[in-house]
Protein backbone atom coordinates (compact mmCIF):
# COMPACT_ATOMS: atom_id res chain seq x y z
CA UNK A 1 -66.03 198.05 -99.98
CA UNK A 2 -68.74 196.24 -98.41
CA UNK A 3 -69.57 197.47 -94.56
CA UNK A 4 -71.20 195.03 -92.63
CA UNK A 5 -73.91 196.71 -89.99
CA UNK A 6 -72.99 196.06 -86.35
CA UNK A 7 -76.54 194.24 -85.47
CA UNK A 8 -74.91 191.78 -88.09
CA UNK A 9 -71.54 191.00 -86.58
CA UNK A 10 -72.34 190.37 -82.80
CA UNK A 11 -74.54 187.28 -83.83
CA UNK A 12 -71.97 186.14 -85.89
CA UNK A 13 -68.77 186.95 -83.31
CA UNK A 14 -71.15 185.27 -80.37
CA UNK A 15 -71.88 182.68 -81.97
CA UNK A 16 -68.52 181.50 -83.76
CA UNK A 17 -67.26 178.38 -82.57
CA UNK A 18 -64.08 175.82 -83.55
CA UNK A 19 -60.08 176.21 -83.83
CA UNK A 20 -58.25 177.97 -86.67
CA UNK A 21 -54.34 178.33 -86.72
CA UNK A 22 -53.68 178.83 -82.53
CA UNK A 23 -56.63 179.82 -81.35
CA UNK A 24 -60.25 178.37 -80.23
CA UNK A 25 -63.28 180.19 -80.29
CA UNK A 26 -66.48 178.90 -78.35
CA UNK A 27 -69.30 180.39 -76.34
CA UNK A 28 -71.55 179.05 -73.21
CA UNK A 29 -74.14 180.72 -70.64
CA UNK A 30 -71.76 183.95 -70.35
CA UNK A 31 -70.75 184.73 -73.91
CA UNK A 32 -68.32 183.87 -76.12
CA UNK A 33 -64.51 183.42 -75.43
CA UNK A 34 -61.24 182.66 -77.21
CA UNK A 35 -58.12 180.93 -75.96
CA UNK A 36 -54.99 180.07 -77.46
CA UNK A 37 -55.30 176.51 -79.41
CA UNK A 38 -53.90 173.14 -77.34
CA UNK A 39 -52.97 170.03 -78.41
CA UNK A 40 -53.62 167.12 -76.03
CA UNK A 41 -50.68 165.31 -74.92
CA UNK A 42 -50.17 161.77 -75.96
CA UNK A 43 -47.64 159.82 -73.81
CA UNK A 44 -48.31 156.69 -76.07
CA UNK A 45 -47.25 154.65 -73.36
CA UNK A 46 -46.85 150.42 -74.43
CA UNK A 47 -50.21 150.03 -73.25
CA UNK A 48 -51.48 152.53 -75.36
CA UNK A 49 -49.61 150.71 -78.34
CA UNK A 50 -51.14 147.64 -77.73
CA UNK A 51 -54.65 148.74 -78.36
CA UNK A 52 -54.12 150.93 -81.26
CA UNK A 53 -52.04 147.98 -82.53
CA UNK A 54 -54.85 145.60 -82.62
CA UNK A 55 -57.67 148.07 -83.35
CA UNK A 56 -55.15 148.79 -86.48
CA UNK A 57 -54.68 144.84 -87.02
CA UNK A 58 -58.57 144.09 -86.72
CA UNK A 59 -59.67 146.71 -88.91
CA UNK A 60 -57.12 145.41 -91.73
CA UNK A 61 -58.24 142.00 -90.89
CA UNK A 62 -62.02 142.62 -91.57
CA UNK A 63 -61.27 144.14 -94.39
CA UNK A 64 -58.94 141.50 -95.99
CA UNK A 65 -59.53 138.00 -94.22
CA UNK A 66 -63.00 137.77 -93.21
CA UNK A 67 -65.28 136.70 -95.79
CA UNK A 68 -68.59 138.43 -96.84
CA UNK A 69 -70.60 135.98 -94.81
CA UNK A 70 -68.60 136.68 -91.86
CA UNK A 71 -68.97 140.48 -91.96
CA UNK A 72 -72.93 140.21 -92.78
CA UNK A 73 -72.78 137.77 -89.76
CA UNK A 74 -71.56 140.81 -86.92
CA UNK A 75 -73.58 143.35 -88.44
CA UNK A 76 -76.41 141.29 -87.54
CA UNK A 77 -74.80 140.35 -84.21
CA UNK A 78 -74.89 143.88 -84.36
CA UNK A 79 -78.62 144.51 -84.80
CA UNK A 80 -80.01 142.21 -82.03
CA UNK A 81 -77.03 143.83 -79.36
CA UNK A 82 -77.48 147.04 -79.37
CA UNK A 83 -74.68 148.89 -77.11
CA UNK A 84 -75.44 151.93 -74.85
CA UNK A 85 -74.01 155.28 -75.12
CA UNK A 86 -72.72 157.66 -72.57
CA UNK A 87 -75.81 159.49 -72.14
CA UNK A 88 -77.89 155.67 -72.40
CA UNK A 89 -79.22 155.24 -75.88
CA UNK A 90 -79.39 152.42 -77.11
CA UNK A 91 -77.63 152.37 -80.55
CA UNK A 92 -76.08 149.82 -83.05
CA UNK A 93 -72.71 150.15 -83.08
CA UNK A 94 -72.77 148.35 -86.23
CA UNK A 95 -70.48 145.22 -87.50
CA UNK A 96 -66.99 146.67 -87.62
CA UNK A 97 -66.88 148.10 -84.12
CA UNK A 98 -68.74 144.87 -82.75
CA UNK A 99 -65.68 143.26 -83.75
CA UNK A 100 -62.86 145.03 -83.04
CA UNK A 101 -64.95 145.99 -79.65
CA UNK A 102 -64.67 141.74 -79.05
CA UNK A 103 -61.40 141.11 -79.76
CA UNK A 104 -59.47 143.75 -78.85
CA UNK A 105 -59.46 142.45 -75.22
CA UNK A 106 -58.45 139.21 -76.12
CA UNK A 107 -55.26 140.75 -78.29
CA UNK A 108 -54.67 142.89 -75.07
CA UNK A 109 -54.59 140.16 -72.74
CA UNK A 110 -51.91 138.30 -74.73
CA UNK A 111 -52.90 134.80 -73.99
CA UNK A 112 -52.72 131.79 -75.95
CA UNK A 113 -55.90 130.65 -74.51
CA UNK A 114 -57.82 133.50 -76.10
CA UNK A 115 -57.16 134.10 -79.90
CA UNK A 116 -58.68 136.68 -81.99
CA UNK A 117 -62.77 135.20 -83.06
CA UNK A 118 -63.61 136.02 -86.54
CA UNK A 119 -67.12 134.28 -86.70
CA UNK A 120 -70.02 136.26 -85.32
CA UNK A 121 -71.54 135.16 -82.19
CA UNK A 122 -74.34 132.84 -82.71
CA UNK A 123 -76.20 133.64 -79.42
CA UNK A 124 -77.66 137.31 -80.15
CA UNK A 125 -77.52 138.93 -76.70
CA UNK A 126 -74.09 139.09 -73.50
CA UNK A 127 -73.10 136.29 -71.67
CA UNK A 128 -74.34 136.04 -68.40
CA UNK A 129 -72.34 137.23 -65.32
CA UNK A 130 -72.98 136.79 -61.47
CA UNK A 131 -72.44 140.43 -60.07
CA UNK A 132 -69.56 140.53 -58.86
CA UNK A 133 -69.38 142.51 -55.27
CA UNK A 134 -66.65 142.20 -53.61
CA UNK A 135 -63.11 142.84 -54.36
CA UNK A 136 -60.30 143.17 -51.22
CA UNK A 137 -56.77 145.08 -51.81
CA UNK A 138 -53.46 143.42 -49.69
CA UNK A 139 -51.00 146.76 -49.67
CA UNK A 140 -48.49 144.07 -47.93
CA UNK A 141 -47.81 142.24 -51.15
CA UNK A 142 -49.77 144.71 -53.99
CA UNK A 143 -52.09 142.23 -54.89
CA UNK A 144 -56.21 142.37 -54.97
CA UNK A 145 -58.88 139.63 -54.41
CA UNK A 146 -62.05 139.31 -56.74
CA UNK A 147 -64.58 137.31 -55.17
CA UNK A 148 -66.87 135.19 -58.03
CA UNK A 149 -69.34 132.69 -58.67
CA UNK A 150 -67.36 129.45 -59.55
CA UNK A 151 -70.93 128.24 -60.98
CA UNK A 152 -70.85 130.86 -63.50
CA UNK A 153 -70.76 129.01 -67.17
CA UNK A 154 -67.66 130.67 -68.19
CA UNK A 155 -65.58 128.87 -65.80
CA UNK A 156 -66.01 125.77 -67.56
CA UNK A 157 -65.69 126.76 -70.88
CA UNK A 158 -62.59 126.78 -72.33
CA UNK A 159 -61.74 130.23 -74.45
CA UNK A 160 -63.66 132.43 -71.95
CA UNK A 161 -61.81 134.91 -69.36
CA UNK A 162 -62.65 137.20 -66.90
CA UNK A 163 -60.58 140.44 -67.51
CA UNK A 164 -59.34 143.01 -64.76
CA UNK A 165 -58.09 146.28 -64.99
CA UNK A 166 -56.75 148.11 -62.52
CA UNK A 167 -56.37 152.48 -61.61
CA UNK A 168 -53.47 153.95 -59.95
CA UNK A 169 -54.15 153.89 -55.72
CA UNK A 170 -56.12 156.54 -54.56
CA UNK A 171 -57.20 158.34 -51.39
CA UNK A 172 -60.25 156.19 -49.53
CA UNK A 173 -61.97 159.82 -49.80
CA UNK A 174 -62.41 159.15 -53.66
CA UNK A 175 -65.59 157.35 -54.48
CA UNK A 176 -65.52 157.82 -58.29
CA UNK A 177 -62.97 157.16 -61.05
CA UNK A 178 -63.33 157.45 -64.23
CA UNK A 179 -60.10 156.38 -65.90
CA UNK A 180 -57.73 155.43 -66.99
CA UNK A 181 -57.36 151.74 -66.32
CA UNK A 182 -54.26 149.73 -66.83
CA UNK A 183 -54.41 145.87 -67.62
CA UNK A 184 -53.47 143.89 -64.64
CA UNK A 185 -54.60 140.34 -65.48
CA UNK A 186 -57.29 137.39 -66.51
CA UNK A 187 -58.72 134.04 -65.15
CA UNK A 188 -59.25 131.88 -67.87
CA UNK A 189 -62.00 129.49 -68.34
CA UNK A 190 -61.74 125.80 -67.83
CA UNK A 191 -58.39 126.07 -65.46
CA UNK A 192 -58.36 123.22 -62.78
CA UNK A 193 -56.40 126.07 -60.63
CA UNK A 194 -59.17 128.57 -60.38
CA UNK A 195 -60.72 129.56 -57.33
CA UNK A 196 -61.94 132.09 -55.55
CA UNK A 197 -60.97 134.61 -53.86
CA UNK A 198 -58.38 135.12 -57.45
CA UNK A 199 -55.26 136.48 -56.63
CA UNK A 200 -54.37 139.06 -59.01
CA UNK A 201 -51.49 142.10 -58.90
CA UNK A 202 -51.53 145.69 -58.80
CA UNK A 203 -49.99 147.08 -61.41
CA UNK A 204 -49.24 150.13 -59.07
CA UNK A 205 -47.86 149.66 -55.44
CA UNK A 206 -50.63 150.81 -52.81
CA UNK A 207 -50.68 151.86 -49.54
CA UNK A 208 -52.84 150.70 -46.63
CA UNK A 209 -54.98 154.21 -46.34
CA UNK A 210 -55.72 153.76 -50.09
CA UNK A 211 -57.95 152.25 -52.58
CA UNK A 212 -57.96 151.20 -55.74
CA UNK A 213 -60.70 150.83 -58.60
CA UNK A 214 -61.01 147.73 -60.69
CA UNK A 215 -63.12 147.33 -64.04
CA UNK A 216 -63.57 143.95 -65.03
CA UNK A 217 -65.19 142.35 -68.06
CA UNK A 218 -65.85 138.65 -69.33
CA UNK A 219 -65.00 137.55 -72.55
CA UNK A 220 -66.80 134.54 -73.58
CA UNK A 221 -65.33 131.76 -75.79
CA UNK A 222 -67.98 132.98 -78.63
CA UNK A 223 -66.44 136.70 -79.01
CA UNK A 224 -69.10 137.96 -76.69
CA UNK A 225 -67.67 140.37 -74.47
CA UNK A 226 -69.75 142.40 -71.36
CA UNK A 227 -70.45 145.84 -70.20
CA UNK A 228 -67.80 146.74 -68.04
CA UNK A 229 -68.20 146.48 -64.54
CA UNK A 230 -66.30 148.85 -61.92
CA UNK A 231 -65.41 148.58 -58.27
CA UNK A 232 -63.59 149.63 -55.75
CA UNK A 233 -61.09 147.83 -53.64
CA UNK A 234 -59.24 148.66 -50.30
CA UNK A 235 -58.36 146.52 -46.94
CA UNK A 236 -61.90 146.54 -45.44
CA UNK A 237 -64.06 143.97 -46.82
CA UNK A 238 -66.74 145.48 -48.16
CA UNK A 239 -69.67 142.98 -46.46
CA UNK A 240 -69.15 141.28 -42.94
CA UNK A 241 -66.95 138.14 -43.17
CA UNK A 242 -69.02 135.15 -43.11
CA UNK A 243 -68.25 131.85 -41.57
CA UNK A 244 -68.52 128.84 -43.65
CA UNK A 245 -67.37 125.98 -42.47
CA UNK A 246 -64.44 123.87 -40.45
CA UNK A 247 -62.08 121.43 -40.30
CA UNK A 248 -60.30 119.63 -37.64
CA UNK A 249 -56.87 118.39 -38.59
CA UNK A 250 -55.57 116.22 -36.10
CA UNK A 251 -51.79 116.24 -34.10
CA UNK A 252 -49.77 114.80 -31.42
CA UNK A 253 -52.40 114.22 -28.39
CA UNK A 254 -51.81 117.60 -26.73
CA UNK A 255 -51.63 119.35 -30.30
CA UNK A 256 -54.10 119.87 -33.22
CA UNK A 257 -55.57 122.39 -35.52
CA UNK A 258 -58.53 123.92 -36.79
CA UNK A 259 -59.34 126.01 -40.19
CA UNK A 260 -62.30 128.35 -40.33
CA UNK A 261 -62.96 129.47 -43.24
CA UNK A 262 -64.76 132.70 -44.35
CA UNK A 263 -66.35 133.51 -47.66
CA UNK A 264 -64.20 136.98 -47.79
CA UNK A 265 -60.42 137.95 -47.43
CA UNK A 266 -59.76 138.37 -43.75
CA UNK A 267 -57.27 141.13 -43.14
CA UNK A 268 -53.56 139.69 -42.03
CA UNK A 269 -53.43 140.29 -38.51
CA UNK A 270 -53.77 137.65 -35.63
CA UNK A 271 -57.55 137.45 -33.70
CA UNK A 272 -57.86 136.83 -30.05
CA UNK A 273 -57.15 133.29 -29.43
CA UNK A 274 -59.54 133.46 -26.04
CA UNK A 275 -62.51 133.96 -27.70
CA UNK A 276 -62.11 130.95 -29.43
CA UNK A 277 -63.98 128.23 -28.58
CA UNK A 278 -63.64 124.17 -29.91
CA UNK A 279 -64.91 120.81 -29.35
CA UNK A 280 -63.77 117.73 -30.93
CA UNK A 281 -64.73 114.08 -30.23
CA UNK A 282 -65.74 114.86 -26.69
CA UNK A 283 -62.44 116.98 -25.46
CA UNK A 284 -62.27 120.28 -25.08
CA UNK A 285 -59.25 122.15 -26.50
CA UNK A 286 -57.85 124.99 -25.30
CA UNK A 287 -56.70 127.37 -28.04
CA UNK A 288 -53.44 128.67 -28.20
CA UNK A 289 -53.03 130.90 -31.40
CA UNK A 290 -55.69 132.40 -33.93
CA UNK A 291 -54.06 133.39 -37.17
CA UNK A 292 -54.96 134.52 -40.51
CA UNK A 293 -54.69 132.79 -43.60
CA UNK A 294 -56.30 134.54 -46.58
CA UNK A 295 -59.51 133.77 -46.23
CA UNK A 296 -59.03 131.69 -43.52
CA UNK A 297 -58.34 131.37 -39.90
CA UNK A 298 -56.13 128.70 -39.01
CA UNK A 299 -56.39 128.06 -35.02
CA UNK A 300 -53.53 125.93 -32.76
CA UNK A 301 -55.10 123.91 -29.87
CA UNK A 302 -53.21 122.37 -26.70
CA UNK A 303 -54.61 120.42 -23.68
CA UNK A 304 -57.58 118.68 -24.59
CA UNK A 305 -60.18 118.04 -21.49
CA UNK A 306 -62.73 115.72 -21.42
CA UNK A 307 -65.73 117.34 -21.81
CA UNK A 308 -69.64 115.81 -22.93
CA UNK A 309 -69.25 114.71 -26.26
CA UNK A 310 -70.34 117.97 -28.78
CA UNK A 311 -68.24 118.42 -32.34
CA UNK A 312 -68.24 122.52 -32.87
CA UNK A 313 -65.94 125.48 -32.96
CA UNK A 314 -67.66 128.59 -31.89
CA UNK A 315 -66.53 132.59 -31.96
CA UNK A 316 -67.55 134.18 -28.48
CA UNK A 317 -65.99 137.81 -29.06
CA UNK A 318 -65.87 139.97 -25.68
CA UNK A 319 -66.72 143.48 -25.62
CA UNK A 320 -63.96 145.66 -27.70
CA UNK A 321 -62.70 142.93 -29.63
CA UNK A 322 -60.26 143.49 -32.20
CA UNK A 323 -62.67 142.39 -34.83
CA UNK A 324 -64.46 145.25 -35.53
CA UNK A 325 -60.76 147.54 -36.21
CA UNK A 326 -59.71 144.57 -38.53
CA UNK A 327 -62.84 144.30 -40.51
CA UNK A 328 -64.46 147.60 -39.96
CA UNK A 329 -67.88 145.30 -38.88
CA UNK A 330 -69.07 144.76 -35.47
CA UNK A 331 -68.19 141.42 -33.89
CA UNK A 332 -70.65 138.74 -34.80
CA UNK A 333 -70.55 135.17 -32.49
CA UNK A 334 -71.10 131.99 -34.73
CA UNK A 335 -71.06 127.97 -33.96
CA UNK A 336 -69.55 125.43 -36.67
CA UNK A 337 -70.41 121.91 -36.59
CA UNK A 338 -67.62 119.71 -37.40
């Protein structure tokens, strides 16, 4: 029998780390410790079953339908894009990941529009994105409102989508979230219907006091797919609304209409229609009713008065208007020309 001295076994007890049958052993700043063995739950919910369905699909697909040529093709994709890791290196991911990394959201999103890419990108780099800033939450009908560039390339191109995902609601005092992210929908490229504001819904119902966090990422016809990008969304714009332009839309002679429209979602409750001014072909219009329309604000004139001839529509707000509780931004006055 072979004793062991005791200045051998405390290096070895304080430093033993790993799991054997039900227990863990570990150490940190305070010494070592041991607690009884876990296993992490796995609720393999559908959405989980759709990734690890196409991951599995891809990786049998790389390995029996793409040619040689192909593979070399992504690991040099690979090469030239190198993809960061959570502590910021820069590292190749290498061919196979590159891949499955690209068309996994595509497979996820389930659209016809957006089949699984086999050839390598030929451009060796991400395709470009305007930041995207602002993104409004409507509790009344669970729905959320990305704000984009409509100039982006990718809107033209047929094959490309932006992709949202969304997190359950959470308290406004939450200014962080990691994950997870559910799926909640995609504007395609090259689709005479897009515009922005998108309207796109929650995959959880939200209140008004809470927030919810969206991560969104393009994937361009060529199997280039972004970084993720995450922000969060509640009822408060997150800039001051900003008027853009207006139009008159002409009624009976004591009735007409003007839209404002804003370059935001404008929260769903009706403005003050006395601080509303509007001038149209030399009459003055009184205005009757202010009322929101998405990002809009559709105004009801009566009683036209002649007036010296001046086309505009101005925004005089008096002191304590409502505009600052339904945007959360101070009152700002503004003149349109017509």
């Amino acid at each position: 029998m072979t004793i062991v001295p005791q200045t051998q076994v405390e290096p070895l007890v304080s430093r033993a780390s790993g799991s054997a049958a039900n227990f863990t052993w570990g150490h940190n700043q305070y010494g070592p410790w041991t607690r009884k063995r876990q296993t992490p739950p796995d609720p393999s919910t559908p959405e989980q079953q759709v990734v690890r369905h196409a991951m599995t699909l891809l990786s049998d697909r790389w390995a029996r339908t793409l040619t040689s040529v192909q593979r070399l093709a992504w690991d040099c994709y690979a090469l030239a894009v190198a993809l960061k890791s959570p502590l910021g290196r820069a590292t190749n991911a290498g061919g196979l990941p590159h891949y499955i990394r690209s068309n996994v959201p595509r497979i996820q999103a389930n659209e016809v529009a957006l089949p699984t890419i086999d050839d390598a990108p030929t451009l060796l780099n991400l395709p470009p994105l305007t930041p995207i800033v602002r993104v409004v939450m409507n509790p009344t009908d669970d729905t959320f409102h990305p704000f984009f560039s409509l100039q982006d390339p990718w809107t033209e191109t047929a094959g490309s989508a932006l992709l949202f995902y969304v997190s359950r609601p959470q308290p406004l005092t939450v200014n962080f979230f990691k994950g997870p992210y559910r799926f909640a929908g995609s504007l395609l490229g090259n689709d005479p219907t897009l515009t922005s504001p998108a309207t796109i819904g929650l995959r959880f119902a939200a209140l008004a006091n809470e927030r919810v966090f969206v991560r969104l990422r393009l994937s361009d016809a060529d199997a280039r797919l972004t970084s993720s990008c995450h922000l969060q969304a509640d009822i408060a714009p997150q800039v001051n609304p900003v008027a853009t332009h207006a139009t008159f839309i002409p009624g009976s002679p004591t009735a007409a209409q003007v839209v404002v429209y804003f370059d935001t979602y404008i929260r769903d409750e009706p403005h003050l229609a006395t601080n509303w001014q509007v001038r149209y072909q030399g009459e003055r219009w009184t205005t009757a009713l202010a009322v929101t329309e998405g990002s809009t604000i559709r105004l009801t004139l009566i009683t036209p008065v002649p007036t010296p001839p001046a086309d505009w529509v101005q925004y005089r707000p008096m002191p304590g208007d409502v505009w600052a509780l339904l945007t959360g931004f101070p009152a700002i006055p503004f003149r349109l020309n017509f």
